[in-house]
N, C-alpha and C. Protein backbone atom coordinates (compact mmCIF):
# COMPACT_ATOMS: atom_id res chain seq x y z
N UNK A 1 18.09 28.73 10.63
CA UNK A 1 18.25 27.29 10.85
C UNK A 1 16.95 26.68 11.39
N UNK A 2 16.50 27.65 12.33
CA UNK A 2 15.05 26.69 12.83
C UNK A 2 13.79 26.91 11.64
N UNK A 3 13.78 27.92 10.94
CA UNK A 3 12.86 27.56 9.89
C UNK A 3 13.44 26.25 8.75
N UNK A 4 14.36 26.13 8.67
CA UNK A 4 14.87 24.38 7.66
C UNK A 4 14.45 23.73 8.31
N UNK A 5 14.66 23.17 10.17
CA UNK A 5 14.36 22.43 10.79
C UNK A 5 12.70 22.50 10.63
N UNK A 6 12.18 23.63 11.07
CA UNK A 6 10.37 23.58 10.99
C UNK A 6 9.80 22.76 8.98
N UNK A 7 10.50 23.46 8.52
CA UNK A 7 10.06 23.20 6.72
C UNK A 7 10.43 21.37 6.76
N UNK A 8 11.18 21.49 7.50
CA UNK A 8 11.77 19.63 6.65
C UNK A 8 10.68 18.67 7.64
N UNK A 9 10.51 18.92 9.00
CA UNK A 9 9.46 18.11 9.46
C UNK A 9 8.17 18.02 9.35
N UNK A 10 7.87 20.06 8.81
CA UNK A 10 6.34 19.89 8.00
C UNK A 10 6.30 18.87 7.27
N UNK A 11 7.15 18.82 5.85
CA UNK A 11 7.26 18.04 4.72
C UNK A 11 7.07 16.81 5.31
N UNK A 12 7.85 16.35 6.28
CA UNK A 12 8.02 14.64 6.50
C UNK A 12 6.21 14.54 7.26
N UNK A 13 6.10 15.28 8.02
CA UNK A 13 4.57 15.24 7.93
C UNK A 13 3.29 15.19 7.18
N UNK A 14 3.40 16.12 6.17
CA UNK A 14 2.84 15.79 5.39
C UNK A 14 2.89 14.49 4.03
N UNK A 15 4.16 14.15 4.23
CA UNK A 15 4.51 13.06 2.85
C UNK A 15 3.76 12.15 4.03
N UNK A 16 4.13 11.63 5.37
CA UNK A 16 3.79 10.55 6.06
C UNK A 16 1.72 10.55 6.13
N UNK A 17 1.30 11.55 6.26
CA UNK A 17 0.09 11.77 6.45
C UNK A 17 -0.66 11.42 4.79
N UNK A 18 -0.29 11.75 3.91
CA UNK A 18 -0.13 11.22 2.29
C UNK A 18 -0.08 9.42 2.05
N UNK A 19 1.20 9.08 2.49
CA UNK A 19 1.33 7.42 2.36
C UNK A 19 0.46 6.99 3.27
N UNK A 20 -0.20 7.24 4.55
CA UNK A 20 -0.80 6.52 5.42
C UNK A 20 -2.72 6.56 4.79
N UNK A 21 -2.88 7.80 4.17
CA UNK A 21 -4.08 8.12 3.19
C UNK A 21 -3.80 7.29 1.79
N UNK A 22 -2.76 6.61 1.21
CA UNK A 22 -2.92 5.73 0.36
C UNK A 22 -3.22 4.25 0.41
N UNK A 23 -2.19 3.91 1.50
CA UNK A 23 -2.38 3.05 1.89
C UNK A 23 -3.68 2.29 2.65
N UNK A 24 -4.30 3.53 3.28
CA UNK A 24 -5.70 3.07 3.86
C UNK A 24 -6.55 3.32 3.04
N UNK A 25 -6.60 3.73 1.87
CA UNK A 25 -7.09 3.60 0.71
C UNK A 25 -6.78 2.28 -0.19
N UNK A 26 -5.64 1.99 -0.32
CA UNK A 26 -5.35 0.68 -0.90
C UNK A 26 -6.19 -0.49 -0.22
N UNK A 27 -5.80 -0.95 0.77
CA UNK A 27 -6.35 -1.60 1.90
C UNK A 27 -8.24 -1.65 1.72
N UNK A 28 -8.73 -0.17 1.78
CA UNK A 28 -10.35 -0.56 1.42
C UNK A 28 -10.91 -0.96 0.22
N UNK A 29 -9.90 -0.51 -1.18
CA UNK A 29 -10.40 -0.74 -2.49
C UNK A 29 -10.13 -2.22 -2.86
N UNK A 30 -8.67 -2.96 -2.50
CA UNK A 30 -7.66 -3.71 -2.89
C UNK A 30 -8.20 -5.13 -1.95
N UNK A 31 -9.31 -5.77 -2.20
CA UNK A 31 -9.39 -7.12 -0.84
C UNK A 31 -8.87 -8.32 -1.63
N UNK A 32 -8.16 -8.73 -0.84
CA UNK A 32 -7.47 -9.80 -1.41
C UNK A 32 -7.63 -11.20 -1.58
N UNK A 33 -8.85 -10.95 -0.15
CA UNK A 33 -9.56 -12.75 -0.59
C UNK A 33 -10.86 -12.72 -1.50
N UNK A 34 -11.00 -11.84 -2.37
CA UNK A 34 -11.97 -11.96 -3.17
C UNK A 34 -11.41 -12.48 -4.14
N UNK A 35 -10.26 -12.48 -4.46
CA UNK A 35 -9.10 -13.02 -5.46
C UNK A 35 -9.33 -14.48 -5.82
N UNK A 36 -9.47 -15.18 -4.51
CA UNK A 36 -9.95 -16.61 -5.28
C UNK A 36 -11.26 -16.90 -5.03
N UNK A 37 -12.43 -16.41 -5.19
CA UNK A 37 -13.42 -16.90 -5.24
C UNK A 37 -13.24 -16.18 -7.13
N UNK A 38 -12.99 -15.17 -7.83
CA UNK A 38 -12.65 -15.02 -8.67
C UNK A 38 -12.38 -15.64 -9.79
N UNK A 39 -11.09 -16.15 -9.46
CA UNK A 39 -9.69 -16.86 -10.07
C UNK A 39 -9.10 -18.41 -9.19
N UNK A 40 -10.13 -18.56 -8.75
CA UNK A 40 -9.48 -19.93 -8.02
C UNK A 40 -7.89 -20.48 -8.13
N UNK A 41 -7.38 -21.07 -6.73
CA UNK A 41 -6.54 -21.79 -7.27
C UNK A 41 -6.19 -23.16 -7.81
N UNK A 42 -5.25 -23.25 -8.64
CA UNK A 42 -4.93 -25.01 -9.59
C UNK A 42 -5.30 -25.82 -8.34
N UNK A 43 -5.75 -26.72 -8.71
CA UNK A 43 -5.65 -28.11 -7.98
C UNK A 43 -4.03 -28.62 -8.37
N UNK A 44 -3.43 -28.83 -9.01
CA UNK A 44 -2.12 -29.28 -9.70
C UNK A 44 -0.49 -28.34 -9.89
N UNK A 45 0.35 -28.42 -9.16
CA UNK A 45 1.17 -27.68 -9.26
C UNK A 45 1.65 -27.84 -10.57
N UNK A 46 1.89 -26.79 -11.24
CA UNK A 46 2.76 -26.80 -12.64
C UNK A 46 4.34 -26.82 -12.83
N UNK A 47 5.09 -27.58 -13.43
CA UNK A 47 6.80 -26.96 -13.27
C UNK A 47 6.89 -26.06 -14.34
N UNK A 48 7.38 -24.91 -14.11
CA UNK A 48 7.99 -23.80 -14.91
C UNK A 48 9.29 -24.75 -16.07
N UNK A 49 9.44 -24.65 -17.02
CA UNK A 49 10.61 -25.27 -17.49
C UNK A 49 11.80 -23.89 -17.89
């Protein structure tokens, strides 16, 4: 029983140590205010019909 308990919190350790390495990867590649010097936004709202 204590090796399931040791195996399942490795895992959650390592998956958490994984998403926190993507995410701070996302974050340095992914800048988001470069977006509108880019792609500016409308002066004019549009209605969807």
């Amino acid at each position: 029983m204590g090796l399931l308990i040791v195996t399942v919190i490795g895992f959650m350790i390592v998956f958490g140590m994984a998403a926190m390495f993507m995410i701070h990867y996302m974050n340095d590649s992914l800048v988001s205010h470069d977006s509108e010097t880019i792609d500016p936004k409308p002066d004019v709202l549009t209605e969807r019909s």
